[in-house]
PDB file of N, CA and C in Angstrom:
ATOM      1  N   UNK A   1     -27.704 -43.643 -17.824  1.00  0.00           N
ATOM      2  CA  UNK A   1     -26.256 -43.524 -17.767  1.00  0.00           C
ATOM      3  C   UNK A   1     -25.862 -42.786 -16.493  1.00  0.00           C
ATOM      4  N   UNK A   2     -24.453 -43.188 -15.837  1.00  0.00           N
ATOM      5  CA  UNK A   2     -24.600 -42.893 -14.805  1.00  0.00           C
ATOM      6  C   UNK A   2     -23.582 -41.752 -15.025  1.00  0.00           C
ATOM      7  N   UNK A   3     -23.808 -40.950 -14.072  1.00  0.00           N
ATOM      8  CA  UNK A   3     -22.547 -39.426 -13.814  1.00  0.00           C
ATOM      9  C   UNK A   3     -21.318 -40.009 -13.411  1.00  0.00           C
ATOM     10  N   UNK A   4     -20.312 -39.884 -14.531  1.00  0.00           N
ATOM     11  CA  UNK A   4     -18.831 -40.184 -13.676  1.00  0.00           C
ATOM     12  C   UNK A   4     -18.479 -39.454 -12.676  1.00  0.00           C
ATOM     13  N   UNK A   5     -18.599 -38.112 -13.102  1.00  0.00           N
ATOM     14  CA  UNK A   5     -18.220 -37.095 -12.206  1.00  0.00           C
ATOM     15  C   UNK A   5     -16.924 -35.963 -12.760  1.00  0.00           C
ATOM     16  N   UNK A   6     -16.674 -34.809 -12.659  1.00  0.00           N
ATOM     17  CA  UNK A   6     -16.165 -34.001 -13.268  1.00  0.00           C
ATOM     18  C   UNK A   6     -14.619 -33.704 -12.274  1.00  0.00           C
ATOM     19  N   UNK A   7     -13.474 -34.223 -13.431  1.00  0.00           N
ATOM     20  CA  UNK A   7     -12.264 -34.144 -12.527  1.00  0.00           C
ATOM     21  C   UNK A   7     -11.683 -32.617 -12.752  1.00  0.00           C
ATOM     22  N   UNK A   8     -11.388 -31.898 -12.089  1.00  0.00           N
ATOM     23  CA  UNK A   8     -11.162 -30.487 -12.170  1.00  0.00           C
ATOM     24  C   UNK A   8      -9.365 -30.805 -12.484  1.00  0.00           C
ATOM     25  N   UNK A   9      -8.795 -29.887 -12.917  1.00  0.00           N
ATOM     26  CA  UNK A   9      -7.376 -30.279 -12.836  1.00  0.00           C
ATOM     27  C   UNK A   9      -6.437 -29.289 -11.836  1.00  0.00           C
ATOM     28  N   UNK A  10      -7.400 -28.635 -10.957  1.00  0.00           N
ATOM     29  CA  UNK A  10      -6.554 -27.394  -9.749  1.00  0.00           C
ATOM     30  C   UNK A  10      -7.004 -28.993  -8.881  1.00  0.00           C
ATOM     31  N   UNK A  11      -7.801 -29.138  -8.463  1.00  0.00           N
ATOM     32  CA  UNK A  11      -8.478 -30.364  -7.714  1.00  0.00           C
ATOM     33  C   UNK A  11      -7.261 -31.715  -7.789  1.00  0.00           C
ATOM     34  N   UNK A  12      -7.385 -32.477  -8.802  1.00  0.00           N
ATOM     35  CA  UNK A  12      -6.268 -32.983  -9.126  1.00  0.00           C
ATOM     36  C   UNK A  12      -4.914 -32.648  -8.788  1.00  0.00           C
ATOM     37  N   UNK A  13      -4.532 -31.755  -9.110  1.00  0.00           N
ATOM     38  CA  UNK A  13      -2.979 -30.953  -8.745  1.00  0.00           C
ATOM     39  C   UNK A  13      -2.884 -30.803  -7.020  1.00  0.00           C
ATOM     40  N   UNK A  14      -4.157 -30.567  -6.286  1.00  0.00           N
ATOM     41  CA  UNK A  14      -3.794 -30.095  -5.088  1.00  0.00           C
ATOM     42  C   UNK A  14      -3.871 -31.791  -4.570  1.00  0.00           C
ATOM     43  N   UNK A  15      -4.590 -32.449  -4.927  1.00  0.00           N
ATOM     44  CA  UNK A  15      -4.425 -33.836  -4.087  1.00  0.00           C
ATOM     45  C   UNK A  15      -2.885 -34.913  -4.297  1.00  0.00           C
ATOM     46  N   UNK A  16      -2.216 -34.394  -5.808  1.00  0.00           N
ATOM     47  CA  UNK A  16      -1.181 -34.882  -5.621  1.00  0.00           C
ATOM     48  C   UNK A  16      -0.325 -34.098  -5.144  1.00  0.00           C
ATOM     49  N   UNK A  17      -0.541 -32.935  -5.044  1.00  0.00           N
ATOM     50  CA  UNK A  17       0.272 -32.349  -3.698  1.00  0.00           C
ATOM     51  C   UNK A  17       0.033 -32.636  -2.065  1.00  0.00           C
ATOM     52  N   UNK A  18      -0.970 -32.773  -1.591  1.00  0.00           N
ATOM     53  CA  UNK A  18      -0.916 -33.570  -0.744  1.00  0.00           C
ATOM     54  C   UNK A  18      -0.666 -34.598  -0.377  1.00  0.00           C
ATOM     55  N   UNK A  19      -0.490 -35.540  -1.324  1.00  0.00           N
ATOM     56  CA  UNK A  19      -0.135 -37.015  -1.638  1.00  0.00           C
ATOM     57  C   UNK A  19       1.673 -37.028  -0.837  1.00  0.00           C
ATOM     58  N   UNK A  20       1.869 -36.159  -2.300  1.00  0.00           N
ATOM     59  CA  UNK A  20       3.679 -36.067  -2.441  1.00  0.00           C
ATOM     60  C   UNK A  20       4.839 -35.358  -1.064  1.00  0.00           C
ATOM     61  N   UNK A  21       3.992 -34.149  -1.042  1.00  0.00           N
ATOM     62  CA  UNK A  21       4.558 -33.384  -0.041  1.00  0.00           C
ATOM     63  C   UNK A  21       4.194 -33.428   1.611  1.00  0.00           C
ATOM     64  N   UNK A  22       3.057 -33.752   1.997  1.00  0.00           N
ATOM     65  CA  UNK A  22       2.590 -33.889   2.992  1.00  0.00           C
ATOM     66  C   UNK A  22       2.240 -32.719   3.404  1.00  0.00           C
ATOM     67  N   UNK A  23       1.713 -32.106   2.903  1.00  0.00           N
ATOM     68  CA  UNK A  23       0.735 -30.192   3.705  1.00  0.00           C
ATOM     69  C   UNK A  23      -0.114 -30.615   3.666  1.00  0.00           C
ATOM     70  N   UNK A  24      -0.633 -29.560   4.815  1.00  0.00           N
ATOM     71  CA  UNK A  24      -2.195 -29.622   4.958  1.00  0.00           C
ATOM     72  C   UNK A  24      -2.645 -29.155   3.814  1.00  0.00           C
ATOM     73  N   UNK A  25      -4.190 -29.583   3.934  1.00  0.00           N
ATOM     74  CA  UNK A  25      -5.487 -29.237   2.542  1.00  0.00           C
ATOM     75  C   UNK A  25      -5.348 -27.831   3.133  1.00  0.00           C
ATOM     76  N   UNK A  26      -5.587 -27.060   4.196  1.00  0.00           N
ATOM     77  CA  UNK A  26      -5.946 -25.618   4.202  1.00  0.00           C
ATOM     78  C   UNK A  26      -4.018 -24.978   3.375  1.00  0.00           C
ATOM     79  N   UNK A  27      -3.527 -25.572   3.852  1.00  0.00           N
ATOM     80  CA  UNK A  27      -1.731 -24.738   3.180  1.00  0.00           C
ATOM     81  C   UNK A  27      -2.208 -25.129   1.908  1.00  0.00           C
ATOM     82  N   UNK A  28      -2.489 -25.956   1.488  1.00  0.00           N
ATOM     83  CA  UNK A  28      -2.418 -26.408  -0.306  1.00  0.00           C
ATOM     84  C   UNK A  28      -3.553 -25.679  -1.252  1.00  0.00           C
ATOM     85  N   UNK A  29      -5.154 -25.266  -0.343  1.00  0.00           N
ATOM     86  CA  UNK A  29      -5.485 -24.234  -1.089  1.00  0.00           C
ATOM     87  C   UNK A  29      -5.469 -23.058  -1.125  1.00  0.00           C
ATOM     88  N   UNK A  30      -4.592 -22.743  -0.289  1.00  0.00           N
ATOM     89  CA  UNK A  30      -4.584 -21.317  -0.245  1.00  0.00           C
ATOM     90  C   UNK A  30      -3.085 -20.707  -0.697  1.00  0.00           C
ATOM     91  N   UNK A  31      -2.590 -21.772  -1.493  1.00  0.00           N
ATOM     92  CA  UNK A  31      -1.300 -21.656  -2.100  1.00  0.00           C
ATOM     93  C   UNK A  31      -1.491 -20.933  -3.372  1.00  0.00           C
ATOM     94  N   UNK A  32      -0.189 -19.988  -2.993  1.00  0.00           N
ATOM     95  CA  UNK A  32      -0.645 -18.560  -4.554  1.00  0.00           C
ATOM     96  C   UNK A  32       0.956 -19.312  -5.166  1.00  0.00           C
ATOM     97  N   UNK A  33       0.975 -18.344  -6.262  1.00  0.00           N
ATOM     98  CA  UNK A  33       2.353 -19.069  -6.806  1.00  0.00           C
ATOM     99  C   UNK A  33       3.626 -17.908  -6.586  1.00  0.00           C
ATOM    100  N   UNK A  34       3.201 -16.644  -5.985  1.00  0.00           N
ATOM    101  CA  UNK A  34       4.184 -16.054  -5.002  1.00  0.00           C
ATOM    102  C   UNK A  34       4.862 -17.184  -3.982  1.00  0.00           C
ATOM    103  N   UNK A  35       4.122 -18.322  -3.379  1.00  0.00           N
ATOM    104  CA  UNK A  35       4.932 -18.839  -2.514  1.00  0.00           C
ATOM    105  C   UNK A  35       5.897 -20.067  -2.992  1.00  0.00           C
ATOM    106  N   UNK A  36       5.995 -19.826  -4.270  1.00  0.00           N
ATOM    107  CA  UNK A  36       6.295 -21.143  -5.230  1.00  0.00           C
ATOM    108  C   UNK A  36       7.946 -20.918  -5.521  1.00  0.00           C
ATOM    109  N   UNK A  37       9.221 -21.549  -4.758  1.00  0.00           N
ATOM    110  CA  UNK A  37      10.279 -21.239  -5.716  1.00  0.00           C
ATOM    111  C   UNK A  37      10.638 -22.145  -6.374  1.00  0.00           C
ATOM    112  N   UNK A  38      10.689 -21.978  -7.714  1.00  0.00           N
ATOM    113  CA  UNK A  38      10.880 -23.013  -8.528  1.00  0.00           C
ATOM    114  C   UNK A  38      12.218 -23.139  -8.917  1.00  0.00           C
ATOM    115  N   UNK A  39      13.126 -22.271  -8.706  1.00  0.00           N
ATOM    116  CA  UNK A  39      14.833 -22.675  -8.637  1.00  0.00           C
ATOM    117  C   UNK A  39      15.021 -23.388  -7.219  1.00  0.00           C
ATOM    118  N   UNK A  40      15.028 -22.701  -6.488  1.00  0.00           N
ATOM    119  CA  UNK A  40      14.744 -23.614  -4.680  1.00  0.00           C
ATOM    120  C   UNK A  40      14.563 -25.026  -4.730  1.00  0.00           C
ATOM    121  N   UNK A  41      13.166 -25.165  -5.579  1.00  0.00           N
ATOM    122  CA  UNK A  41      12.298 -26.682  -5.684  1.00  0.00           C
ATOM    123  C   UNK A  41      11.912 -26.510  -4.601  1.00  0.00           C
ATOM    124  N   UNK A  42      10.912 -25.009  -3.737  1.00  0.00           N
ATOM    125  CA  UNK A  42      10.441 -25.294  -2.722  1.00  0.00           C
ATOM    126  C   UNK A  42       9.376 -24.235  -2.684  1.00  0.00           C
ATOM    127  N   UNK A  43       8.271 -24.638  -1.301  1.00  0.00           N
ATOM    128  CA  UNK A  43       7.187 -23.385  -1.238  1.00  0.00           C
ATOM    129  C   UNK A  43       7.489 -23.121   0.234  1.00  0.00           C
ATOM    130  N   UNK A  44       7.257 -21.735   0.188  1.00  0.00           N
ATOM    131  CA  UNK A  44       7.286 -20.887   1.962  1.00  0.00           C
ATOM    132  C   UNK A  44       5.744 -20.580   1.789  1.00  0.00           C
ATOM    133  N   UNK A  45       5.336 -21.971   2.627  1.00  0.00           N
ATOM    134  CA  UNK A  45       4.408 -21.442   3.398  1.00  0.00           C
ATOM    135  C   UNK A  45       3.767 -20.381   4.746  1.00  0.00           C
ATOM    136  N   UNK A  46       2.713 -19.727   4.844  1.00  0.00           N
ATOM    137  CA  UNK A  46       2.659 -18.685   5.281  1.00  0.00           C
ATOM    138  C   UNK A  46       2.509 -18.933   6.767  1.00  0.00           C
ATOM    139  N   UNK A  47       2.476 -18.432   7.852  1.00  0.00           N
ATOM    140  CA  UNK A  47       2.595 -18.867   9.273  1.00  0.00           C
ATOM    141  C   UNK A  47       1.068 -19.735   9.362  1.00  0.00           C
ATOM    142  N   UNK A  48       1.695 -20.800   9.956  1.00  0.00           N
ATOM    143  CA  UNK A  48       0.322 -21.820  10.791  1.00  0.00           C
ATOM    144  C   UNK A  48       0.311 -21.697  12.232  1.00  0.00           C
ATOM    145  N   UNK A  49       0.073 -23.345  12.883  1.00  0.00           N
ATOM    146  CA  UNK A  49       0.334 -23.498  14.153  1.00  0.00           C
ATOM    147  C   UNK A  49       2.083 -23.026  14.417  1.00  0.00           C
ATOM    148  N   UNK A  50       2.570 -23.716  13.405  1.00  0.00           N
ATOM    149  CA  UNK A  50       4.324 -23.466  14.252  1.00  0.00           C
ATOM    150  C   UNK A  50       5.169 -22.613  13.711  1.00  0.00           C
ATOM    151  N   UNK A  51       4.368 -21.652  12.995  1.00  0.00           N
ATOM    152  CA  UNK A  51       4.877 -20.548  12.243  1.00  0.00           C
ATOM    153  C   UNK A  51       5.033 -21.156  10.598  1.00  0.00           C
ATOM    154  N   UNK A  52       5.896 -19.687   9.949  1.00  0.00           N
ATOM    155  CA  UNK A  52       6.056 -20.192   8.449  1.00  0.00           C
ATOM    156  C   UNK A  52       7.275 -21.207   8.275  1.00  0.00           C
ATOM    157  N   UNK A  53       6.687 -21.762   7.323  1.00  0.00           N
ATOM    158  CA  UNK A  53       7.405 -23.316   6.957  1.00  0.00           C
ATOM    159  C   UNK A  53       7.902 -23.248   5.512  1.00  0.00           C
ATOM    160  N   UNK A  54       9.385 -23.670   4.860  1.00  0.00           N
ATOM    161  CA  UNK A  54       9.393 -24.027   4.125  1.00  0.00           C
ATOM    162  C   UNK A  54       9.467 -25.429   3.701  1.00  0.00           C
ATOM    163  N   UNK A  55       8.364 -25.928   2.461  1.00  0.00           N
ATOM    164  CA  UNK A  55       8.684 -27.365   2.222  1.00  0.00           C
ATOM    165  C   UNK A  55       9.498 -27.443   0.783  1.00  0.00           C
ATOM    166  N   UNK A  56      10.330 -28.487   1.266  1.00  0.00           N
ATOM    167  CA  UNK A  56      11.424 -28.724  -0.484  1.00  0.00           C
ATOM    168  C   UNK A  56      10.639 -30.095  -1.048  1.00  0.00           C
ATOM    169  N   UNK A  57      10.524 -29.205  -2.512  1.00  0.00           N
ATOM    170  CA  UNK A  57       9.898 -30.452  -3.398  1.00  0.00           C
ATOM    171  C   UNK A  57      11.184 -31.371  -3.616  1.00  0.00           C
ATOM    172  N   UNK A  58      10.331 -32.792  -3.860  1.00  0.00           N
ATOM    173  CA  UNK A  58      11.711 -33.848  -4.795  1.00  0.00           C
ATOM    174  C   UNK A  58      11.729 -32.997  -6.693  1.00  0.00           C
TER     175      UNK A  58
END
């Protein structure tokens, strides 16, 4: 029998966040839920290349 393979559900969650929103994999794992506003519908990400960014969820 062969190994399906083990779907994590942080794993899952961060790829449809990358999917949906368009951040980078390094912004998406290193996302705490301090940067999370959920009245906003948005995350402030922490400074990158072009400084800190906020993205608005749909």
């Amino acid at each position: 029998m062969e190994d399906e393979g083990i779907e994590l559900p942080s794993a899952i969650a961060a790829v449809r966040l990358l999917i949906l929103i368009g951040c980078r994999l390094g912004e998406i794992v290193t996302l705490k839920w301090e940067y999370v506003n959920f009245a906003g519908k948005a995350l402030r990400l922490r400074a990158s290349k072009t400084g800190a960014e906020v993205v608005h969820l749909g």
